[in-house]
Protein backbone atom coordinates (compact mmCIF):
# COMPACT_ATOMS: atom_id res chain seq x y z
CA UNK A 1 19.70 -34.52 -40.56
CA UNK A 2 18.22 -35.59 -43.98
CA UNK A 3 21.70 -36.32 -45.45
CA UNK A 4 22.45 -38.51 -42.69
CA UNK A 5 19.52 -40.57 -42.78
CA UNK A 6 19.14 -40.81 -46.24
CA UNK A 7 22.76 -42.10 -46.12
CA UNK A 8 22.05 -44.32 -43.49
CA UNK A 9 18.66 -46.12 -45.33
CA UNK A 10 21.04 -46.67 -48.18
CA UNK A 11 23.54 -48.46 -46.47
CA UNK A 12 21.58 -49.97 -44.56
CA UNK A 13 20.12 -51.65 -47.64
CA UNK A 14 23.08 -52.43 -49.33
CA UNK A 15 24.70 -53.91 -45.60
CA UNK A 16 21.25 -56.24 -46.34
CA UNK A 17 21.57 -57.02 -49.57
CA UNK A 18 25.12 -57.99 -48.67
CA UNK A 19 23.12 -59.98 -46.35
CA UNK A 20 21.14 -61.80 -47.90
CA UNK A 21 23.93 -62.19 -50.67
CA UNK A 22 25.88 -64.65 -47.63
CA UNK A 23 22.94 -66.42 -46.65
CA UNK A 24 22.23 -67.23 -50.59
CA UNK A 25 25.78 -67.82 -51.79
CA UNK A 26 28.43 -68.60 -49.02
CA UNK A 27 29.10 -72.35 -50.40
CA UNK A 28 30.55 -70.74 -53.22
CA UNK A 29 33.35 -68.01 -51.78
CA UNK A 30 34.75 -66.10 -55.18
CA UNK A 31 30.79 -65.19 -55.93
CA UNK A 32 29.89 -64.07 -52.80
CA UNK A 33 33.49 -62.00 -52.94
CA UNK A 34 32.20 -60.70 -55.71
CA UNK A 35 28.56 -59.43 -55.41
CA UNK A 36 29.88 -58.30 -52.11
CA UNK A 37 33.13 -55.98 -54.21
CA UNK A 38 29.93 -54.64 -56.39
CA UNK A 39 28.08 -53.49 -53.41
CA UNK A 40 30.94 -52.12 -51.72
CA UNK A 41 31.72 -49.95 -54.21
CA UNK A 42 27.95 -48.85 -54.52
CA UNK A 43 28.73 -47.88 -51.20
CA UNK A 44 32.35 -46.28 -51.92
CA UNK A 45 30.53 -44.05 -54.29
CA UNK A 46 29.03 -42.53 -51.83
CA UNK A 47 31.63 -42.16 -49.08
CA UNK A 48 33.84 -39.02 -48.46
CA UNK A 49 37.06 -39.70 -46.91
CA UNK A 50 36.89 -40.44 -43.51
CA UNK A 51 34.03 -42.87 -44.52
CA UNK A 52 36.28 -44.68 -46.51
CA UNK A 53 39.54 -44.59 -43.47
CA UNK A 54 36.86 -45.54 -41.24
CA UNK A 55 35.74 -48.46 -43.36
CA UNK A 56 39.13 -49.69 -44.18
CA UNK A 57 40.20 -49.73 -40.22
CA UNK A 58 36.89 -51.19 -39.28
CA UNK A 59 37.59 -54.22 -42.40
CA UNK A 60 41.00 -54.80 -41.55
CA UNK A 61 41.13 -54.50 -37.32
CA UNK A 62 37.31 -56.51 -37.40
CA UNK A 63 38.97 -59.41 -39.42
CA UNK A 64 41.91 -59.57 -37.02
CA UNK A 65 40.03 -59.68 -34.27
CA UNK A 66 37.84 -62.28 -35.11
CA UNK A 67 40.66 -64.21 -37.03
CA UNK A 68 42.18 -64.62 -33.03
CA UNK A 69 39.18 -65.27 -31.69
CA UNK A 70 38.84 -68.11 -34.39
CA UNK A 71 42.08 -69.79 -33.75
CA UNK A 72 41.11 -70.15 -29.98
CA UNK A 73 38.17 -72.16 -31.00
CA UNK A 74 35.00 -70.09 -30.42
CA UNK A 75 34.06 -71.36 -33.60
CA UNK A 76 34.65 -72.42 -37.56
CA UNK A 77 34.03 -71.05 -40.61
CA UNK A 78 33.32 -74.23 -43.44
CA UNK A 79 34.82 -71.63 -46.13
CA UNK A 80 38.46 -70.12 -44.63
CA UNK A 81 40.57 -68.02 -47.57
CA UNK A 82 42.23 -65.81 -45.25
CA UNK A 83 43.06 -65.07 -41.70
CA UNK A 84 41.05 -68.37 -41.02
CA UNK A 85 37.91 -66.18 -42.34
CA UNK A 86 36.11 -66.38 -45.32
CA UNK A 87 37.40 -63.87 -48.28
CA UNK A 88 34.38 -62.11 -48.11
CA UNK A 89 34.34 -61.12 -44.09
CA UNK A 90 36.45 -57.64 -44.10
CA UNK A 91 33.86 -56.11 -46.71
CA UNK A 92 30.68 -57.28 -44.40
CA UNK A 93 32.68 -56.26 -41.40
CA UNK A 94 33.47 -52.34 -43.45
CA UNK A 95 29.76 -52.64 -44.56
CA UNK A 96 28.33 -53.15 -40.92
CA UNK A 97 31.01 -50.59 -39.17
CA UNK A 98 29.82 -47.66 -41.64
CA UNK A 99 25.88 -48.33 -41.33
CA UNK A 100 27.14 -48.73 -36.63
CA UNK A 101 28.51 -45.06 -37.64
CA UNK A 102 25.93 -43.64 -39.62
CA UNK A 103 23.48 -44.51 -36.56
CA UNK A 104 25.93 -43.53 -34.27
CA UNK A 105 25.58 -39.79 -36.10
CA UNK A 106 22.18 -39.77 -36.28
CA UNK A 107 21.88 -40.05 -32.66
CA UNK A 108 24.48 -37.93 -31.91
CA UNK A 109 22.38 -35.08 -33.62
CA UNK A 110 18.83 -36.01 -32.58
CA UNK A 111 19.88 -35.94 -29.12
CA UNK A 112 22.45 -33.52 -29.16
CA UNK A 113 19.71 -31.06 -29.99
């Protein structure tokens, strides 16, 4: 249970220093991209393989799924590179699906015991 939480404060800290990264930078798109690459592959370090199928389904399928829900309306992004979405979205979306896993774990052993 140590692994897993230890895992989880870590990216958990890098999903908020991606975070804070957006709400500092997002006028300018290719430095936001970029911090956001770095801490991605802070996080990539420290992934085994399903971590890193999990986070590439959870970037790509996220991004489509809010790219439709964009192009119905529901709202705009001011900065659009691809998919009608910022260039930066699929590595917050891969961040925030591996930290919803990592919690999911956790529970799953603290109350599967």
């Amino acid at each position: 249970m140590k692994k897993i939480i230890k895992k989880l404060l870590l990216d958990f800290t890098l999903l908020c220093l991606a975070m804070f990264t957006i709400l500092l930078f997002w006028k300018n798109t290719l430095l936001t991209t970029i911090i956001l690459v770095i801490i991605t592959i802070g996080m990539l370090v420290k992934f085994n393989k399903t971590d890193r199928l999990f986070f590439i389904i959870i970037s790509l399928s996220a991004t489509i799924f809010e790219s439709i829900t964009i192009s119905t309306g529901a709202w705009i992004y001011s900065t659009q590179q691809i998919l009608i979405v910022p260039l930066w979205i699929p590595l917050y979306w891969g961040m925030g699906g591996i930290v919803m896993k990592d919690i999911y774990l956790l529970l799953k052993e603290k109350i599967g015991k």
